[in-house]
Protein backbone atom coordinates (compact mmCIF):
# COMPACT_ATOMS: atom_id res chain seq x y z
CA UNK A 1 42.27 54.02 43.29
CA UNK A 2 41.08 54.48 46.93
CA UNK A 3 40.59 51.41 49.31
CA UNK A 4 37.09 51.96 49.36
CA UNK A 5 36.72 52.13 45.70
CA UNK A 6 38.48 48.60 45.26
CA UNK A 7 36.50 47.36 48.04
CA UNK A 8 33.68 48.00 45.89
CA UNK A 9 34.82 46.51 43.16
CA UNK A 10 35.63 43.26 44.77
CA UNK A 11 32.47 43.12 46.88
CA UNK A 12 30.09 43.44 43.88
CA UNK A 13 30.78 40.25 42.15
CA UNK A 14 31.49 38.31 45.25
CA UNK A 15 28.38 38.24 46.88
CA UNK A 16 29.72 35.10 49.70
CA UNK A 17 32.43 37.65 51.65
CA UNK A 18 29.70 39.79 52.33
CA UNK A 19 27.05 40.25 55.28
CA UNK A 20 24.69 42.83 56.54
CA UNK A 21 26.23 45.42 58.60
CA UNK A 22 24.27 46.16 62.04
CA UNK A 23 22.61 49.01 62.09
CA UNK A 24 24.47 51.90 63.41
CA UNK A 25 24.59 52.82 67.09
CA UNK A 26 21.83 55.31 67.82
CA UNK A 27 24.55 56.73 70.49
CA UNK A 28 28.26 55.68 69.76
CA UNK A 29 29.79 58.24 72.17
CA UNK A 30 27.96 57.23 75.19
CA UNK A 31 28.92 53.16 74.32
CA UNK A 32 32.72 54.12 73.88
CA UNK A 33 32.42 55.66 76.69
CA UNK A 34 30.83 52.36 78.75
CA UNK A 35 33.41 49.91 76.93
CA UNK A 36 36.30 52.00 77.68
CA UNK A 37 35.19 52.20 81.44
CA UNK A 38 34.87 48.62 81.32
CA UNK A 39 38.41 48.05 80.07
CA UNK A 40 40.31 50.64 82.67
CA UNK A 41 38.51 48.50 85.29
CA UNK A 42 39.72 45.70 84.34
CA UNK A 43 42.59 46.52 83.89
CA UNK A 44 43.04 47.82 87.48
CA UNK A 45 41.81 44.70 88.76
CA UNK A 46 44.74 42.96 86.51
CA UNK A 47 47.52 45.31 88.89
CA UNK A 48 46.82 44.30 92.30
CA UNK A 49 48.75 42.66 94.25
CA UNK A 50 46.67 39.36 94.57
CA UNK A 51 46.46 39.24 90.32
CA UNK A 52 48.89 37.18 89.10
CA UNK A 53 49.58 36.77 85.48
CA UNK A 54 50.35 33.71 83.71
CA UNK A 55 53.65 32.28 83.79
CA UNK A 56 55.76 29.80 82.22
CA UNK A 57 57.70 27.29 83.87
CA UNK A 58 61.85 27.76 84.51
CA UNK A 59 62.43 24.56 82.08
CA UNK A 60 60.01 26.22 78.85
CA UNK A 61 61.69 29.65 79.50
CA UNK A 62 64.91 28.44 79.43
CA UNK A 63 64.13 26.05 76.82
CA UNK A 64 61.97 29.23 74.32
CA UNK A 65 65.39 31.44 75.23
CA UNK A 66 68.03 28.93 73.90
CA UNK A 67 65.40 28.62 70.78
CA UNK A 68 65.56 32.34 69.83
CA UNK A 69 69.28 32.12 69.51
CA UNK A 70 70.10 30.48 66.11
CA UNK A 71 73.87 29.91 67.74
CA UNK A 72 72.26 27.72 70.34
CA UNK A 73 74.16 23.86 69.46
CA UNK A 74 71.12 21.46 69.08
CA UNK A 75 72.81 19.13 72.16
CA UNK A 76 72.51 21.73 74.20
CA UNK A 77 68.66 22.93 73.90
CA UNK A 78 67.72 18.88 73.42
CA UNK A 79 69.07 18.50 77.19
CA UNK A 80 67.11 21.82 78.14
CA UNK A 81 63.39 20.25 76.79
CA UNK A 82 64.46 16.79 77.99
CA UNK A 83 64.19 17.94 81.27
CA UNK A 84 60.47 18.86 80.83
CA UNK A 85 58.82 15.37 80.00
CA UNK A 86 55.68 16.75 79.14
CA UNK A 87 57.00 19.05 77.56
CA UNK A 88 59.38 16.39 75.52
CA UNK A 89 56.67 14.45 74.35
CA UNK A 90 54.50 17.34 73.21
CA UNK A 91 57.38 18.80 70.70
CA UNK A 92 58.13 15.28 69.78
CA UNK A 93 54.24 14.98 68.36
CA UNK A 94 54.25 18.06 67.31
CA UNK A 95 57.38 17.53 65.12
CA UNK A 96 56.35 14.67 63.73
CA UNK A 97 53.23 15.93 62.57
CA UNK A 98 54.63 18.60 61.06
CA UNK A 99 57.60 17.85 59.19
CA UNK A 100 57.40 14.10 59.22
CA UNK A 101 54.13 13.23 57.45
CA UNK A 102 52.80 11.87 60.65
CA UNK A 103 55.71 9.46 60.85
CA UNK A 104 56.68 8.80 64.56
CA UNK A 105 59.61 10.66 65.74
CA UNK A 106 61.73 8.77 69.00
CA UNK A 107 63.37 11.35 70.58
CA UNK A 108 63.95 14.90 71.08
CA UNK A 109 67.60 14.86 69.16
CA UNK A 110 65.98 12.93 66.09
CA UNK A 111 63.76 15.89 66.06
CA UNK A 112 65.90 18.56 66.39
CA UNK A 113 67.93 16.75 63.78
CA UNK A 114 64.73 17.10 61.72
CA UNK A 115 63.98 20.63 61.95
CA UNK A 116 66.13 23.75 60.40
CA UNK A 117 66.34 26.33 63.76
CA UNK A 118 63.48 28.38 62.57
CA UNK A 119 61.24 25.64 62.57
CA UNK A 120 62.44 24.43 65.74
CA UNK A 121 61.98 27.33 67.55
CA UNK A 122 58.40 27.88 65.94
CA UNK A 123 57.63 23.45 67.19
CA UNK A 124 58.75 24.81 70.27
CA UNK A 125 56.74 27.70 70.93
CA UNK A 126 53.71 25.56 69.90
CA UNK A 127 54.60 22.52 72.03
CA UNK A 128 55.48 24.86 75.10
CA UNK A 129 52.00 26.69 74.58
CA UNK A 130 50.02 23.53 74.53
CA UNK A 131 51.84 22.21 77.37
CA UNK A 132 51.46 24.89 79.37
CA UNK A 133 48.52 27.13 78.28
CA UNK A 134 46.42 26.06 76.07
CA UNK A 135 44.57 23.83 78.98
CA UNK A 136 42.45 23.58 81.62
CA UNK A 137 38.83 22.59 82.79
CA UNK A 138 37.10 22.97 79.88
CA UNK A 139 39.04 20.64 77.46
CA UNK A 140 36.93 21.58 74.55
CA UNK A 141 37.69 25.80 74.67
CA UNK A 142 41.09 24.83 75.37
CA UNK A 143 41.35 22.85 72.33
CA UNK A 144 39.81 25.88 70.60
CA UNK A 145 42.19 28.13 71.33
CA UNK A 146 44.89 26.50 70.68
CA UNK A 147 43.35 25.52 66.98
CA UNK A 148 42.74 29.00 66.46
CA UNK A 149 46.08 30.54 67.82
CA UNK A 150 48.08 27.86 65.46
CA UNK A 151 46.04 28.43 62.08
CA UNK A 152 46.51 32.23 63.27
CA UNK A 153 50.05 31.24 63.35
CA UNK A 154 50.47 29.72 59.86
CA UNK A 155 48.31 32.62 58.20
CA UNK A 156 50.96 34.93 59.99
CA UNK A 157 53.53 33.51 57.96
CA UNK A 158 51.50 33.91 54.65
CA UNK A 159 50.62 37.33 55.05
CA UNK A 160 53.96 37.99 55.66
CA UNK A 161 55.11 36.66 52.46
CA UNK A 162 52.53 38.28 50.76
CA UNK A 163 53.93 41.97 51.89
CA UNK A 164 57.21 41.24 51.85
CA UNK A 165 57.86 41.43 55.65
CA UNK A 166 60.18 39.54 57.31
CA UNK A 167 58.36 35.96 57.98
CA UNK A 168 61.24 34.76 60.34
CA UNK A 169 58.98 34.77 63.59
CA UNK A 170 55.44 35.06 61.73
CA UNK A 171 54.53 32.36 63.32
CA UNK A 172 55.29 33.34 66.82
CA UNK A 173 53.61 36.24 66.73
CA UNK A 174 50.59 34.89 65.21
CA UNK A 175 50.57 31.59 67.95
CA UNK A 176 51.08 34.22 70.60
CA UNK A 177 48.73 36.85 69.88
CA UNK A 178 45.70 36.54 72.13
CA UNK A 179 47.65 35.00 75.37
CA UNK A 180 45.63 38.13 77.15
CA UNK A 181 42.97 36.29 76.73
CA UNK A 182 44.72 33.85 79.00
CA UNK A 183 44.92 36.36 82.27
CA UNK A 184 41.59 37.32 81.52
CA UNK A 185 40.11 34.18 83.04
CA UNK A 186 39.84 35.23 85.98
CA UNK A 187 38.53 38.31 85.42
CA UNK A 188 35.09 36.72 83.65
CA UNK A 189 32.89 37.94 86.70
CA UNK A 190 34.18 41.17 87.02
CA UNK A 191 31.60 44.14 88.03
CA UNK A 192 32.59 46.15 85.17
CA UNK A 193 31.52 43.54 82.86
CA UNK A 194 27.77 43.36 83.93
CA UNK A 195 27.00 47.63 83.19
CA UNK A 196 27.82 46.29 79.69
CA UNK A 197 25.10 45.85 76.82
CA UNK A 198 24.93 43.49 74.30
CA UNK A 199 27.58 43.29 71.66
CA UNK A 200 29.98 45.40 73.80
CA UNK A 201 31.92 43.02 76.29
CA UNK A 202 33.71 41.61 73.56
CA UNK A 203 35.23 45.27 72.37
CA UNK A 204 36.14 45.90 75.88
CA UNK A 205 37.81 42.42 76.36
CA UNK A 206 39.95 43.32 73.09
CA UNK A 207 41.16 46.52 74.50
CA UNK A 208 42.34 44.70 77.64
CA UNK A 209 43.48 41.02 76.28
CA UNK A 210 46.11 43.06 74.23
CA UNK A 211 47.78 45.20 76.84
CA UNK A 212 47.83 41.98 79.67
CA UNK A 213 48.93 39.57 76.61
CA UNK A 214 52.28 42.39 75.93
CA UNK A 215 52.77 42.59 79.82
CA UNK A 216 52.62 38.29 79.97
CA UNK A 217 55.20 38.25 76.93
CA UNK A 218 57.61 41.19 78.06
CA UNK A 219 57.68 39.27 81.33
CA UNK A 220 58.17 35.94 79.21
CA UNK A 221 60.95 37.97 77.93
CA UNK A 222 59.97 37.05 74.42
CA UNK A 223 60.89 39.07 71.26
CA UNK A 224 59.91 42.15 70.55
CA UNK A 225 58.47 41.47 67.49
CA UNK A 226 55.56 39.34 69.28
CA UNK A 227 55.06 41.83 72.03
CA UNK A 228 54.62 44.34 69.29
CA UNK A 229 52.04 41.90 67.75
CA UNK A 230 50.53 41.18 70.61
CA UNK A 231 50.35 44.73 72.08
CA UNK A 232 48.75 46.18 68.25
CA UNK A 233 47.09 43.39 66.67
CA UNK A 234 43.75 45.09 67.56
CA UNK A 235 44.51 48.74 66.82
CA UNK A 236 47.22 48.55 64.76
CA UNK A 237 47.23 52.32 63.78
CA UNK A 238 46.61 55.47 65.46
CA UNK A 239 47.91 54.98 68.57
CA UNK A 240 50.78 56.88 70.68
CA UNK A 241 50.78 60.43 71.84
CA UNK A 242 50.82 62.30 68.40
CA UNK A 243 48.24 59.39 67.49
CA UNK A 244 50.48 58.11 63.87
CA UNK A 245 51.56 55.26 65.40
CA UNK A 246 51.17 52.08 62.81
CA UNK A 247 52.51 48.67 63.72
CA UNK A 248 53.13 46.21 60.58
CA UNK A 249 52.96 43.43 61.96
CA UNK A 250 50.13 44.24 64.22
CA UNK A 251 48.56 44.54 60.70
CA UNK A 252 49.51 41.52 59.61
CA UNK A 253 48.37 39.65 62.69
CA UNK A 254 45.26 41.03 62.49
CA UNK A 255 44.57 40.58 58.79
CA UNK A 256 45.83 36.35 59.94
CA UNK A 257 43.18 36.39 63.17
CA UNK A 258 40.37 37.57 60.42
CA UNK A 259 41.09 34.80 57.58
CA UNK A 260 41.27 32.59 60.42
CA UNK A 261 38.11 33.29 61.61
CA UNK A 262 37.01 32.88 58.27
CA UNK A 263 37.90 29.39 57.36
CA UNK A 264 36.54 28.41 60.82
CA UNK A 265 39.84 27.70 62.08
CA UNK A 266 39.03 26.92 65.83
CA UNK A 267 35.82 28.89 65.67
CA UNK A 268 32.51 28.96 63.65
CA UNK A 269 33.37 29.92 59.78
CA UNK A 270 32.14 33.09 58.79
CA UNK A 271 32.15 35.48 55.98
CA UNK A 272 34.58 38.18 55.63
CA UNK A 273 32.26 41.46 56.17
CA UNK A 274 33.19 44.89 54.97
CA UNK A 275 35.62 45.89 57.80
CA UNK A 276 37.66 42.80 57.17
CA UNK A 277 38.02 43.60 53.16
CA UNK A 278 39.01 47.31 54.38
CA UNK A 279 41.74 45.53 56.77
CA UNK A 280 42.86 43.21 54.15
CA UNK A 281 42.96 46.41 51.70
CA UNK A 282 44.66 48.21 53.60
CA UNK A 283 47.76 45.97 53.96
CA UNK A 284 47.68 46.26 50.19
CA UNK A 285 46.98 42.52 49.27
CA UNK A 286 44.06 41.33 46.85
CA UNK A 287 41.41 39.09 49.23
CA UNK A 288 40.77 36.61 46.63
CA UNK A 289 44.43 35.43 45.99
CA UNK A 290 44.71 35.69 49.91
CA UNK A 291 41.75 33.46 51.03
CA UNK A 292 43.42 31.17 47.95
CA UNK A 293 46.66 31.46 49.92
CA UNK A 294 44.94 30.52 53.23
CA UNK A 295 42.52 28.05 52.51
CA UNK A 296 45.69 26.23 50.76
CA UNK A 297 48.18 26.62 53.75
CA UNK A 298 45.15 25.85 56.50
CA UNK A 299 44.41 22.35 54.53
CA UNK A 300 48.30 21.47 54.42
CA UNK A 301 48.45 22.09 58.29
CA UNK A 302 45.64 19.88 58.99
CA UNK A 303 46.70 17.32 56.52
């Protein structure tokens, strides 16, 4: 049975996942052609000299590098994030919120001795990006984000499950995945942006958050897993030279970013629309089970 067929099938009797599509673009070519203008100018303007992208401080890198090797003695990365207060006190809320039932936890060893190392590294990433990232002026789209990038994160590790693909850093990749966005700050005025029309900044944004979000982690010196996500969450097939390139768990990411959106993780709830069921589909799992899955795992986080 073809995807589209057992789209149809599902859609029919489950009227709530679906919403109008707009109507179609009386001239696609010439709009691809403005958004993808858009995006190389951008991008430009990322490459000079006076652009820099984000960065994390020595302490978090040094304290995310000891946490991606699982030989790493717990004494030794404790002393690392000790030396970050801020940093300290964000993994130590973090931790006990998620593994402790909300019961306080006192210090950064008590945590560790808490946590099994994949869950330490994945506290870690999450403390370091709320520390360091997830902030700024506007307290309120900060907060946003970083709702949206951890539910991402936990629906990472679901999907995951669901296809049978390695889960171990699910959750990295899935906390990680729009830090373009990030870089892009800056870059909210641009020129190129204004010979846009309606509905098409946000297409041209996705084509650029991806490639500066892979430069920001390669330079992070994260693993390759997440810059993969990162990089492919958006077009997660038919891309490289011969055009056959697929990415799994750009797949996966992006199947995680939609359900997200859809349980109004971080952002306004919506319905899943016809190119989300096709996405979902297409990574061969069943979107009723999966929005079970999610809205399950979502409500556990929060609890």
């Amino acid at each position: 049975m073809s995807v589209l067929e057992r789209r149809a099938r599902f859609v029919a009797p489950v009227k709530t996942f679906v919403i109008e599509q707009d109507e179609a673009e009386p001239d696609p070519e010439r709009r691809a052609a403005r958004i993808r203008t858009a995006a190389e100018a951008l991008l430009a303007a990322s490459q000079r000299p006076g652009m820099k992208l984000p960065m994390l401080p020595e302490t978090a890198t040094d304290a995310l590098k000891l946490a991606n090797d699982p030989n790493t003695p717990m004494n030794r990365l404790e002393r690392v994030v000790a030396r970050d207060g801020v940093l300290a006190a964000r993994m130590l809320t973090v931790a006990g919120s998620t593994v402790c039932a909300g019961t306080p936890v006192r210090s950064v060893g008590s945590a560790l001795a808490l946590l099994g190392n994949g869950t330490v590294r994945d506290v870690l990433y999450q403390a370091v990006m709320e520390c360091h990232l997830f902030r700024g002026k506007d307290e309120a789209a900060a907060r946003t984000e970083r709702d949206h990038a951890v539910a991402v994160g936990h629906l990472a590790r679901v999907v995951c499950n669901l296809i049978g693909f390695d889960a171990d850093q699910a959750f990295i990749c899935g906390l990680l995945h729009d830090i373009g966005r990030l870089a892009l700050q800056t870059l909210v005025d641009h020129e190129a942006l204004s010979k846009l029309q309606a509905g098409e900044h946000a297409p041209a944004l996705d084509v650029v958050h991806t490639t500066l979000g892979a430069q920001m982690a390669s330079k992070w010196k994260l693993p390759a897993l997440a810059v993969e996500a990162i990089r492919w969450h958006h077009r997660y097939a038919g891309f490289g030279e011969k055009g056959d390139g697929y990415s799994q768990i750009g797949h996966a990411i992006a199947v995680a970013d939609r359900l997200a959106a859809h349980l109004g993780a971080g952002r306004p709830a919506r319905p899943l629309d016809h190119e989300d069921l096709r996405v979902i589909y297409e990574l061969g799992l069943d979107p009723v089970v999966l929005v079970e899955r999610a809205t399950t795992t979502i409500a556990r986080a929060a609890a």
